[in-house]
Protein backbone atom coordinates (compact mmCIF):
# COMPACT_ATOMS: atom_id res chain seq x y z
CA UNK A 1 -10.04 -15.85 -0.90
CA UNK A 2 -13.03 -16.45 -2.82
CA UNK A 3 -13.41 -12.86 -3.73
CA UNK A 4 -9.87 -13.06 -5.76
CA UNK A 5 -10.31 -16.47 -6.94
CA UNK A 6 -13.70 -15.76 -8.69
CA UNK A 7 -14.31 -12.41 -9.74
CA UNK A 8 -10.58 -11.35 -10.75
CA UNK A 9 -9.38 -13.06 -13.52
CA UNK A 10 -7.40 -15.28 -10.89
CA UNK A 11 -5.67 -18.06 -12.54
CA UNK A 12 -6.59 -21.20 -10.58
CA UNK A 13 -2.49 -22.03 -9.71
CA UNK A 14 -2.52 -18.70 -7.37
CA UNK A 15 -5.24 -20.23 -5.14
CA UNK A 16 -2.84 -22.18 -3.78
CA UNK A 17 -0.32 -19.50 -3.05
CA UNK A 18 -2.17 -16.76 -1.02
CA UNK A 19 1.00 -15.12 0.09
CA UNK A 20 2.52 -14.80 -3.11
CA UNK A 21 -1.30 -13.67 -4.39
CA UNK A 22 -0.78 -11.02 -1.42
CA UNK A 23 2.71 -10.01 -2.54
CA UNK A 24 2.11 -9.21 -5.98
CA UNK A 25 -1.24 -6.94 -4.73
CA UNK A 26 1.24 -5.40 -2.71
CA UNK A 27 3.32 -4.59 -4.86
CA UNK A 28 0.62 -3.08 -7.76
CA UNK A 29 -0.07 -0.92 -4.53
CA UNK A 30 3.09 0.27 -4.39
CA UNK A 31 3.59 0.76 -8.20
CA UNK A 32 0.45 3.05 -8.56
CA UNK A 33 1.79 5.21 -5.15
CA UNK A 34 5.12 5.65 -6.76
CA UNK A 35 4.36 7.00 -9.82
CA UNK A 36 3.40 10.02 -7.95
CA UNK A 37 7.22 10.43 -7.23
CA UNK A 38 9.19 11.75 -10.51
CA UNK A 39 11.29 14.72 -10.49
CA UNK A 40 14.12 12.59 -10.45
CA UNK A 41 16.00 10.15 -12.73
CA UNK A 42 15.46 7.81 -12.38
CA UNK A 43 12.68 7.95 -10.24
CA UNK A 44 11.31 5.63 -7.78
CA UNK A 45 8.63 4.51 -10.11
CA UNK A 46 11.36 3.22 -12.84
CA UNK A 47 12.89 1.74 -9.86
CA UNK A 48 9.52 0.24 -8.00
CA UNK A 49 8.16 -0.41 -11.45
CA UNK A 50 11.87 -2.90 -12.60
CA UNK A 51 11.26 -4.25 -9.27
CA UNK A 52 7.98 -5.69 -9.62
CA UNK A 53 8.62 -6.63 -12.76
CA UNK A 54 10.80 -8.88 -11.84
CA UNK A 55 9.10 -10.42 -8.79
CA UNK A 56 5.77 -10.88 -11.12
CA UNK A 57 7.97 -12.79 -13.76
CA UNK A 58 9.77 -15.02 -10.98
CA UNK A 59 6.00 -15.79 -9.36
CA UNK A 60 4.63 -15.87 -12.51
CA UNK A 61 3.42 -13.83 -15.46
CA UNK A 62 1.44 -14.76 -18.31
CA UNK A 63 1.62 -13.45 -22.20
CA UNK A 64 -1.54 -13.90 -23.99
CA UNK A 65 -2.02 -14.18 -27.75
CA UNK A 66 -4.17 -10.80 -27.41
CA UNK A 67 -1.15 -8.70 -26.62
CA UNK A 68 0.47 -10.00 -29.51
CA UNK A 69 -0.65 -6.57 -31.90
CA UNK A 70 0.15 -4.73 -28.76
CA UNK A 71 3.64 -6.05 -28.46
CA UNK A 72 4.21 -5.81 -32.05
CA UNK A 73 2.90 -1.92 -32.45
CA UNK A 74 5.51 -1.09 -29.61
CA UNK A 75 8.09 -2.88 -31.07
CA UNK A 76 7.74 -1.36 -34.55
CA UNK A 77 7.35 2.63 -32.82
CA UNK A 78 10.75 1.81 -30.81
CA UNK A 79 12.30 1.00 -33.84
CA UNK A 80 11.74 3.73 -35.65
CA UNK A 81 12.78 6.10 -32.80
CA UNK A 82 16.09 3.78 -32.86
CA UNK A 83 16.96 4.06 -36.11
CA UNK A 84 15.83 7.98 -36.28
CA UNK A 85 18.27 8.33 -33.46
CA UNK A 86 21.59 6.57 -34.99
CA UNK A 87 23.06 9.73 -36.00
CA UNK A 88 22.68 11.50 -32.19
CA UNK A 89 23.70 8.51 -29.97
CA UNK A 90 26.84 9.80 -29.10
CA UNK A 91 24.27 12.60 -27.20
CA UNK A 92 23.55 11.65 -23.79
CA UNK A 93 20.24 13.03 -23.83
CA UNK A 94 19.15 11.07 -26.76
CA UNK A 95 20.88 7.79 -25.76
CA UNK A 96 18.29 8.48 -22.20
CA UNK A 97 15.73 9.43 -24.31
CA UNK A 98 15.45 6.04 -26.34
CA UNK A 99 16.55 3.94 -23.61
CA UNK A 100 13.77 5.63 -21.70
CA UNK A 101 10.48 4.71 -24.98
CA UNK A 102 11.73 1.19 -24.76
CA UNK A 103 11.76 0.99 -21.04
CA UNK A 104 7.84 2.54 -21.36
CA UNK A 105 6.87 0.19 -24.01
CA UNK A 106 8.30 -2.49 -21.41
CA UNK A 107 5.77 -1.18 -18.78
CA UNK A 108 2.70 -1.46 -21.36
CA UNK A 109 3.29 -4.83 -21.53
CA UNK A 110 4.13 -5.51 -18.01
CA UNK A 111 0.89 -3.92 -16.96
CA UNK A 112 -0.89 -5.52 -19.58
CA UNK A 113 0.11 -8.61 -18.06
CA UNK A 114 -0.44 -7.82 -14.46
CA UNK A 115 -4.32 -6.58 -15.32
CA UNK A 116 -5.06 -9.53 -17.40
CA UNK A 117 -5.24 -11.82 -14.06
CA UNK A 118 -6.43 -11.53 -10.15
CA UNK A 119 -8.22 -8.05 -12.54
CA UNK A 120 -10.61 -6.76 -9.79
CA UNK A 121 -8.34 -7.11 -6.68
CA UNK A 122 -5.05 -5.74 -8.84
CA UNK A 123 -7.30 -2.74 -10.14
CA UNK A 124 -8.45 -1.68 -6.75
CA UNK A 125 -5.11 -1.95 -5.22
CA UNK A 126 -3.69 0.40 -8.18
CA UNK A 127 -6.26 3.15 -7.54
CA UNK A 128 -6.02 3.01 -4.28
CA UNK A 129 -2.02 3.83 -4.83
CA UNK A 130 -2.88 6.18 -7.52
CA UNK A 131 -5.35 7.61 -5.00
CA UNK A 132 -2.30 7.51 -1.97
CA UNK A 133 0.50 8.88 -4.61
CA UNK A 134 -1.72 12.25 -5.77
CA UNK A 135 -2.32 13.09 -2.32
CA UNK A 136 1.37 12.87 -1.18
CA UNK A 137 1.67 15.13 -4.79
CA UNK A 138 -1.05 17.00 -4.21
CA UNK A 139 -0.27 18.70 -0.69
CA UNK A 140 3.33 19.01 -1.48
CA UNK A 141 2.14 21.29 -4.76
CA UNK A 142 -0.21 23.22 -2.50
CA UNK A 143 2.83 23.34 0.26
CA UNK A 144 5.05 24.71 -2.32
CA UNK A 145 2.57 27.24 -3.63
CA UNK A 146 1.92 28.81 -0.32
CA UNK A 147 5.45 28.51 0.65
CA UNK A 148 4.56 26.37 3.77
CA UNK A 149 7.80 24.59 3.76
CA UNK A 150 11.17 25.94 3.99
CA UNK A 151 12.48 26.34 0.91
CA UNK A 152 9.59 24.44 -0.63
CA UNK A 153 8.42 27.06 -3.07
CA UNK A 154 11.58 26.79 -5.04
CA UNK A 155 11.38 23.01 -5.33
CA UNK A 156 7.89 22.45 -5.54
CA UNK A 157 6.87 25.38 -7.76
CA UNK A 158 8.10 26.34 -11.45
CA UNK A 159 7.34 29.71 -12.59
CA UNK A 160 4.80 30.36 -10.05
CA UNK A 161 2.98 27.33 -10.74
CA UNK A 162 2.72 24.33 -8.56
CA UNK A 163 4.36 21.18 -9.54
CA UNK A 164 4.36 19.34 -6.58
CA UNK A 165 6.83 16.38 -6.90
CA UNK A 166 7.13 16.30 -11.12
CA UNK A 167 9.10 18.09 -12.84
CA UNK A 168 6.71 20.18 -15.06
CA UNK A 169 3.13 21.42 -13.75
CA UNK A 170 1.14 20.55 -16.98
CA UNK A 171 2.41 16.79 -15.92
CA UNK A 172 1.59 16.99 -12.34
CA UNK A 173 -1.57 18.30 -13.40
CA UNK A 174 -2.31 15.53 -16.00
CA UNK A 175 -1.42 12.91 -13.62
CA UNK A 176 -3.66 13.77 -11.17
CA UNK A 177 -6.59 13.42 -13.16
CA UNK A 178 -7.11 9.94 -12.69
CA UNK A 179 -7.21 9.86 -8.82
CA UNK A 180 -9.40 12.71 -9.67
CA UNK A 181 -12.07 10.42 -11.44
CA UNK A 182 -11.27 7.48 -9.01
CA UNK A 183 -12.58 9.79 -5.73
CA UNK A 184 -15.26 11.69 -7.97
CA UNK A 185 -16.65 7.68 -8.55
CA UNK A 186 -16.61 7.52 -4.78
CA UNK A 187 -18.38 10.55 -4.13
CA UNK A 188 -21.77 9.89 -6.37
CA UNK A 189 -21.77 6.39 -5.52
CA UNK A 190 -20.57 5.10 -2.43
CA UNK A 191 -21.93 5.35 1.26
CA UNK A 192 -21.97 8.35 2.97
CA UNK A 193 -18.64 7.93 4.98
CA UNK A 194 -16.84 7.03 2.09
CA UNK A 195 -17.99 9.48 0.28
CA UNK A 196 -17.23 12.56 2.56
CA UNK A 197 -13.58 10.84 2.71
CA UNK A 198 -13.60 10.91 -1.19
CA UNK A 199 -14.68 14.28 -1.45
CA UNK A 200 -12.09 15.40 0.88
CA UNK A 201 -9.38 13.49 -1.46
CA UNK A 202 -11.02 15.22 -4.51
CA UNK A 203 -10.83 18.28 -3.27
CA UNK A 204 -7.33 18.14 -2.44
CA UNK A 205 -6.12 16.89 -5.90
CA UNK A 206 -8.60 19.82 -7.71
CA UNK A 207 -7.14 22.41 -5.95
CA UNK A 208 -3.56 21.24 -6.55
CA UNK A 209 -4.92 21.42 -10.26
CA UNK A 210 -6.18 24.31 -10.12
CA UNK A 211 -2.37 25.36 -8.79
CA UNK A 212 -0.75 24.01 -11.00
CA UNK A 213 -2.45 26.54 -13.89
CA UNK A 214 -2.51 24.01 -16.74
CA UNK A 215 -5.69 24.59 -19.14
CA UNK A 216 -4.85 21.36 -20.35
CA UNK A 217 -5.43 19.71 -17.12
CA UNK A 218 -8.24 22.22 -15.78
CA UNK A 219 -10.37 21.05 -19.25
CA UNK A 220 -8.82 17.41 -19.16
CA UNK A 221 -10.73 17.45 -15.72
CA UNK A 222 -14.00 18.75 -16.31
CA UNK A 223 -14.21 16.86 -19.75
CA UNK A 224 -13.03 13.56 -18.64
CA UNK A 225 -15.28 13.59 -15.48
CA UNK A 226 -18.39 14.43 -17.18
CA UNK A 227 -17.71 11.78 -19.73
CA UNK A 228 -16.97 9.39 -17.21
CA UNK A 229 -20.02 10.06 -15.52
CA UNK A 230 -22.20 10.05 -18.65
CA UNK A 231 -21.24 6.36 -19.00
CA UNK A 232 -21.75 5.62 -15.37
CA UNK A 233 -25.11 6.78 -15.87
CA UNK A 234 -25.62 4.98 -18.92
CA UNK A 235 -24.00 1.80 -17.49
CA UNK A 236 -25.60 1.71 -13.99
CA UNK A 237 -27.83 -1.43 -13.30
CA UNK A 238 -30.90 0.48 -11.53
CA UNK A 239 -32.74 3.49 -11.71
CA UNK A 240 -31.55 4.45 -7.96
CA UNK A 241 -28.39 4.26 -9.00
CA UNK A 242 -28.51 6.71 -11.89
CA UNK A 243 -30.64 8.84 -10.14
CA UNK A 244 -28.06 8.88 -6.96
CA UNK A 245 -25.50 9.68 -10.03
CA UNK A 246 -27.31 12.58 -11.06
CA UNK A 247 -27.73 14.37 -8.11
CA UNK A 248 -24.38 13.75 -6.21
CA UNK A 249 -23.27 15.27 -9.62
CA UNK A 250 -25.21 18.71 -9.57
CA UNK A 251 -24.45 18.85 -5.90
CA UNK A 252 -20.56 18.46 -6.85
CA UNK A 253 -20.58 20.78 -9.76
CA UNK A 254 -22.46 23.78 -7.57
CA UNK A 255 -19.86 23.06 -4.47
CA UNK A 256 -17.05 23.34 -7.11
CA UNK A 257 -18.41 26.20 -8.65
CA UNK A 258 -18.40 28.30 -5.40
CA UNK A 259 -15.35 27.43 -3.85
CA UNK A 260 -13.55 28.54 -7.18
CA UNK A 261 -15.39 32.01 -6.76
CA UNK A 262 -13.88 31.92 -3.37
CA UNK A 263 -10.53 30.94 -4.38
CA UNK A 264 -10.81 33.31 -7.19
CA UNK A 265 -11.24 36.16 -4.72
CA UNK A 266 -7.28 35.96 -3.83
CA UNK A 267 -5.42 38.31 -6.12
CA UNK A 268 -2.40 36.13 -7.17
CA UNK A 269 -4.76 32.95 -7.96
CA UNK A 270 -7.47 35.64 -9.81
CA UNK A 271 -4.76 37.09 -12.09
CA UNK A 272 -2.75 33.73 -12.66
CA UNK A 273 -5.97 31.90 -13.62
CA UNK A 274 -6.74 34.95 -15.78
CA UNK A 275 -3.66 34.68 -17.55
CA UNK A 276 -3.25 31.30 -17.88
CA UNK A 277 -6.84 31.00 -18.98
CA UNK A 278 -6.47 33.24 -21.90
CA UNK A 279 -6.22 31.88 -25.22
CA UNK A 280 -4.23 34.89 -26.47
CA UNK A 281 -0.58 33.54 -25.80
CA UNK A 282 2.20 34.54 -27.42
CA UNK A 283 3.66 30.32 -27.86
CA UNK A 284 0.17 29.44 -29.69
CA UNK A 285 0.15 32.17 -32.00
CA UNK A 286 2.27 33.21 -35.09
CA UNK A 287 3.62 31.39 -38.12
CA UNK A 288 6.15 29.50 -35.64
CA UNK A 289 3.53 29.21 -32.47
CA UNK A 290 2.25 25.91 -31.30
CA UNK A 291 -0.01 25.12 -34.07
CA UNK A 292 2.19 26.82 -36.74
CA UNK A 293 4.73 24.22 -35.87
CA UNK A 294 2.06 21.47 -36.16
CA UNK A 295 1.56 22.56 -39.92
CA UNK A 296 5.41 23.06 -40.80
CA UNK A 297 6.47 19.96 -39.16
CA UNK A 298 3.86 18.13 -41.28
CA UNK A 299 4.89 19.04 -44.24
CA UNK A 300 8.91 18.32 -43.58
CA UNK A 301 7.68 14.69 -42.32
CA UNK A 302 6.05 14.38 -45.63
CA UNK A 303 9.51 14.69 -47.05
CA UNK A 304 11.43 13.11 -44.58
CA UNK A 305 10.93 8.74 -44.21
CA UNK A 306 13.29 8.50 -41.21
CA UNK A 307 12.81 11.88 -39.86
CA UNK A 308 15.09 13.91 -37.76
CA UNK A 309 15.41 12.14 -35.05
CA UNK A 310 14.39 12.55 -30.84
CA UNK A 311 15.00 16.00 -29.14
CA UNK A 312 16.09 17.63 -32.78
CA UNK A 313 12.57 19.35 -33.44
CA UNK A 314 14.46 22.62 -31.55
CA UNK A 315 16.92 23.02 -33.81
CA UNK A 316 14.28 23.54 -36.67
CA UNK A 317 11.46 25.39 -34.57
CA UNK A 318 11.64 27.85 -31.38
CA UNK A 319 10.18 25.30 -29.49
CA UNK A 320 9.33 21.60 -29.17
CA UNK A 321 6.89 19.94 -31.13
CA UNK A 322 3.91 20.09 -28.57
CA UNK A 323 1.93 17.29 -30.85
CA UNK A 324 3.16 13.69 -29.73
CA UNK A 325 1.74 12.17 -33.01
CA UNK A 326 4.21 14.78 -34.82
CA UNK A 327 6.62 14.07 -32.85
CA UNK A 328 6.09 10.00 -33.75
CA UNK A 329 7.12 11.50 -36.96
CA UNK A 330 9.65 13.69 -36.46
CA UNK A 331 11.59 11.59 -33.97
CA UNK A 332 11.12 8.24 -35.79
CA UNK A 333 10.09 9.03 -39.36
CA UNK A 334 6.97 6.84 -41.11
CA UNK A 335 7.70 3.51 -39.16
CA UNK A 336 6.74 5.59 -35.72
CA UNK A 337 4.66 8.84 -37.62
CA UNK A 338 2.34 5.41 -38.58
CA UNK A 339 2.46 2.84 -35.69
CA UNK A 340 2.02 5.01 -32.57
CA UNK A 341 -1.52 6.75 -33.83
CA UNK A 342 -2.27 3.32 -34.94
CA UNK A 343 -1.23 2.24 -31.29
CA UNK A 344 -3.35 4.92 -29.84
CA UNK A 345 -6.55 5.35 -32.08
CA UNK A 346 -6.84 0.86 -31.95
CA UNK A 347 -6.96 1.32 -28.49
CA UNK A 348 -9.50 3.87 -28.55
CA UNK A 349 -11.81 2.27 -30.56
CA UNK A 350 -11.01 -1.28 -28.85
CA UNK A 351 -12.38 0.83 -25.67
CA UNK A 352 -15.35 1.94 -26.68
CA UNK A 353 -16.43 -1.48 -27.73
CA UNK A 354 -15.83 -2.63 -23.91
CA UNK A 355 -17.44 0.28 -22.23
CA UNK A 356 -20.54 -1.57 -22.16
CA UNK A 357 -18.93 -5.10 -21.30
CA UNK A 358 -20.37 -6.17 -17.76
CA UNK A 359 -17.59 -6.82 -16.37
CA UNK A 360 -16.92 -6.84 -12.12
CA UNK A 361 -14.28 -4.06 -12.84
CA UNK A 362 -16.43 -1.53 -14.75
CA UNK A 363 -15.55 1.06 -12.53
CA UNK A 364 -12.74 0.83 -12.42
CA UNK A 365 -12.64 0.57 -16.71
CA UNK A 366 -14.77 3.93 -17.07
CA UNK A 367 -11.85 6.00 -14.81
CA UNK A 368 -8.89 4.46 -16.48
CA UNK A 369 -10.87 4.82 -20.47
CA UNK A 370 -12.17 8.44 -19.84
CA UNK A 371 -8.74 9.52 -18.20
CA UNK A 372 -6.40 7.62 -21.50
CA UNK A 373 -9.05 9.40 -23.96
CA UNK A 374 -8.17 12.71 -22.46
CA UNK A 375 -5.19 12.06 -22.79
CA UNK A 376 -5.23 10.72 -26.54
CA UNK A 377 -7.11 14.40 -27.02
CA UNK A 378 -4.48 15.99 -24.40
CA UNK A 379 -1.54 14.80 -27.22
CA UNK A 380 -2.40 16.96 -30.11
CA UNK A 381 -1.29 20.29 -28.14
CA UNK A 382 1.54 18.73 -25.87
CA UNK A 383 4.20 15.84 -25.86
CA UNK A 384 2.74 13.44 -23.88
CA UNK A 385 5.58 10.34 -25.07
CA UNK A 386 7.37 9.68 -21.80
CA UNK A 387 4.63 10.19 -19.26
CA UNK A 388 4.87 7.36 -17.01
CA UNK A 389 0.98 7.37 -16.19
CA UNK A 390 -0.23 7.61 -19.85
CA UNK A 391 1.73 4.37 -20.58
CA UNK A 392 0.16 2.45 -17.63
CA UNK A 393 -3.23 3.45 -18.43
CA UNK A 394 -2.62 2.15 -21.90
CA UNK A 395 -1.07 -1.12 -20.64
CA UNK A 396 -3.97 -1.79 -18.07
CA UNK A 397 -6.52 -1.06 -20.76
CA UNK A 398 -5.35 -3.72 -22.75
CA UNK A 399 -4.98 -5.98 -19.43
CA UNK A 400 -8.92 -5.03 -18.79
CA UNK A 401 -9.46 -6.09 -23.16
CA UNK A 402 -7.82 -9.11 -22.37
CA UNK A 403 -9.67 -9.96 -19.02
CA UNK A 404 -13.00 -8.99 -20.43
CA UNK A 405 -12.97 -12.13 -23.10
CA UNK A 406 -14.78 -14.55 -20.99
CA UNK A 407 -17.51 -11.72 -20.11
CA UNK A 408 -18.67 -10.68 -23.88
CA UNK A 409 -18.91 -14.64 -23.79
CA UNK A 410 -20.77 -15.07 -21.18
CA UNK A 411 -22.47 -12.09 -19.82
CA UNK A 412 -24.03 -13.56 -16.93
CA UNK A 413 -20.39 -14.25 -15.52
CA UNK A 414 -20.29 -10.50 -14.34
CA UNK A 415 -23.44 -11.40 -12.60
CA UNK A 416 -22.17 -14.18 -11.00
CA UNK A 417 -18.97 -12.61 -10.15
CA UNK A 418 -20.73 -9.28 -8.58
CA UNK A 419 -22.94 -11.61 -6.43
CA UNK A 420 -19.73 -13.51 -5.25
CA UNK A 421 -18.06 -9.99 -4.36
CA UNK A 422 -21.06 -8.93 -2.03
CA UNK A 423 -21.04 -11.94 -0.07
CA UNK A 424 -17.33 -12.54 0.45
């Protein structure tokens, strides 16, 4: 147990309790797999999610002073959407809709929690459930496209796209970015065997992305992953390792690059991708398109303090708002329009001042930062409010803030820690 008890975070009480230690890794395990699992509602992760929660709290949880702007920035965006939403309540779709942003904001802290302690081991159990959960999502996507399983292409496909087990393909495809990163780490930097199993993974979860014919997600990929390997590079503690970067990278990007042109060479993925890569689409353009919208809905939340309140943008526009710091505003009026970019943009800026922390987990940090910031980026052209995996990303980066204290104290700790690791 010395691995856990020295490198993670580990609070010195759970040394004594290995099983219970073992439980709760479990159980982040578990967590990361089911968020894969979402079409329904509520879905096993709610479920899985409430569950841990409450085994965590019963074996014990801490709350830090750090989380304390966190908690409060939550509070304050939930309270806006409440009040913003007094008028629809009787509407069962708004009553979920609220019950659902408080039950998110409970995760960000729960997370936040759960990261802030045993950090190294709890991190590598979540990605490798993240990793287990986009594969299970992944091949039932690419099962659905192809119509491999009876009656599969209705459930797993919407509108010829692939959307696996979520409800809506841009989300399936967002989701799997992550795992994406997580295996594309692998791949430059671990041992051969590991890395051929990696690259397997990785191709699995970018084809399903590629099915699921969301340019969000097809750029959120490519911009995320070279970002996240720009810091690796720029992080990495030899000149082997940066090197090995380097070329593992060329050598992916020139694999990738031919097997689209292959792919590309079948006529209904050649004219879907041509289609859905065109920035000529009738939603985006016009004085109500997507981006219309963005400047009309501005200027009524100017005018409007408490807004008009969750799932009523529809009844103004065509369409929803497709702009989730709009939508702060138009669901919740000024309390949320302020406190969730505030929420977002402090934990931006929070991250960049830990990317070069040395910290055991700094893998593991460069995934979960470059995937949120795409995200962050991702919100301006879609509502990104209720999905499950933004809100765990932003609770575990303020887990990792939290975790990292002793660290930017101390820099040789990492050291010490990494040392500790190999020889366990």
């Amino acid at each position: 147990m010395a691995y856990a008890a020295t490198a993670g975070g580990l609070p010195s009480s759970a040394t004594s309790a290995p099983r219970v230690m073992t439980l709760q890794r479990a159980l982040v395990w578990l967590v990361g797999a089911s968020g894969a699992i979402v079409f329904i509602e509520p879905s096993p992760y709610e479920l899985v999610t409430l569950a841990a929660a409450v085994i965590f709290f019963a074996t014990g949880l801490r709350m830090r002073l750090v989380f304390m702007p966190l908690l409060l920035l939550l509070f304050l965006v939930n309270v806006g959407y409440s009040i913003g939403a007094v008028p629809f309540l009787d509407k069962p779709e708004v009553a979920n809709w609220i019950a659902t942003s408080w039950y998110m904001a409970f995760t960000v802290m729960f997370f936040a929690m759960v990261v802030s302690e045993d950090t190294l081991a709890r991190l590598d159990m979540l990605r490798r459930g993240l990793i287990v959960g986009a594969l299970i999502a992944s091949i039932s996507g690419i099962a659905g496209y192809f119509n491999l399983v009876p009656g599969g292409h209705d459930l797993l496909t919407l509108y010829e796209r692939a959307r696996g087990t979520f409800k809506d393909p841009n989300v399936f495809g967002a989701f799997l970015i992550l795992p994406s990163l997580f295996a594309l780490q692998s791949v430059v930097s671990d041992r051969l065997a590991k890395s051929l199993r990696s690259t397997l993974a990785l191709g699995i979860m970018a084809f399903a992305i590629l099915l699921a014919f969301s340019r969000a997600a097809w750029g959120g990929l490519v911009i995320t992953a070279a970002f996240m390997l720009v810091l690796m590079v720029l992080t990495s503690s030899s000149r082997a390792q940066r090197s090995r970067i380097v070329v593992m990278s060329v050598v992916a990007v020139v694999i990738v690059v031919a097997l689209l042109a292959v792919l590309l060479s079948f006529d209904s993925i050649s004219e879907m991708f041509k289609q859905r890569a065109s920035f000529d689409q009738s939603y985006d353009e016009g004085r109500f398109g997507r981006f219309g919208r963005h400047i009309l809905g501005a200027q009524m939340a100017l005018d409007l303090p408490f807004g008009i309140g969750p799932l009523q943008f529809h009844n103004y526009f065509p369409e929803d708002t497709h702009n989730s710091y709009l939508n702060a505003f138009m669901s919740g009026g000024w309390i949320s329009g302020i406190c969730y970019p505030a929420l977002v943009f402090v934990t931006v800026i929070i991250g960049f001042r830990h990317v070069f922390v040395r910290v055991p987990w700094q893998r593991a940090y460069l995934a979960i930062f470059a995937a949120f910031l795409g995200t962050v980026g991702e919100s301006f052209i879609i509502d990104t409010d209720h999905w499950r995996h933004f809100w765990m990303m932003l609770g575990a980066m303020w887990g990792m803030f939290a975790a990292a204290q002793p660290y930017k104290i101390n820099p040789d700790r990492a050291l010490t820690a990494s040392d500790e690791i190999s020889a366990a």
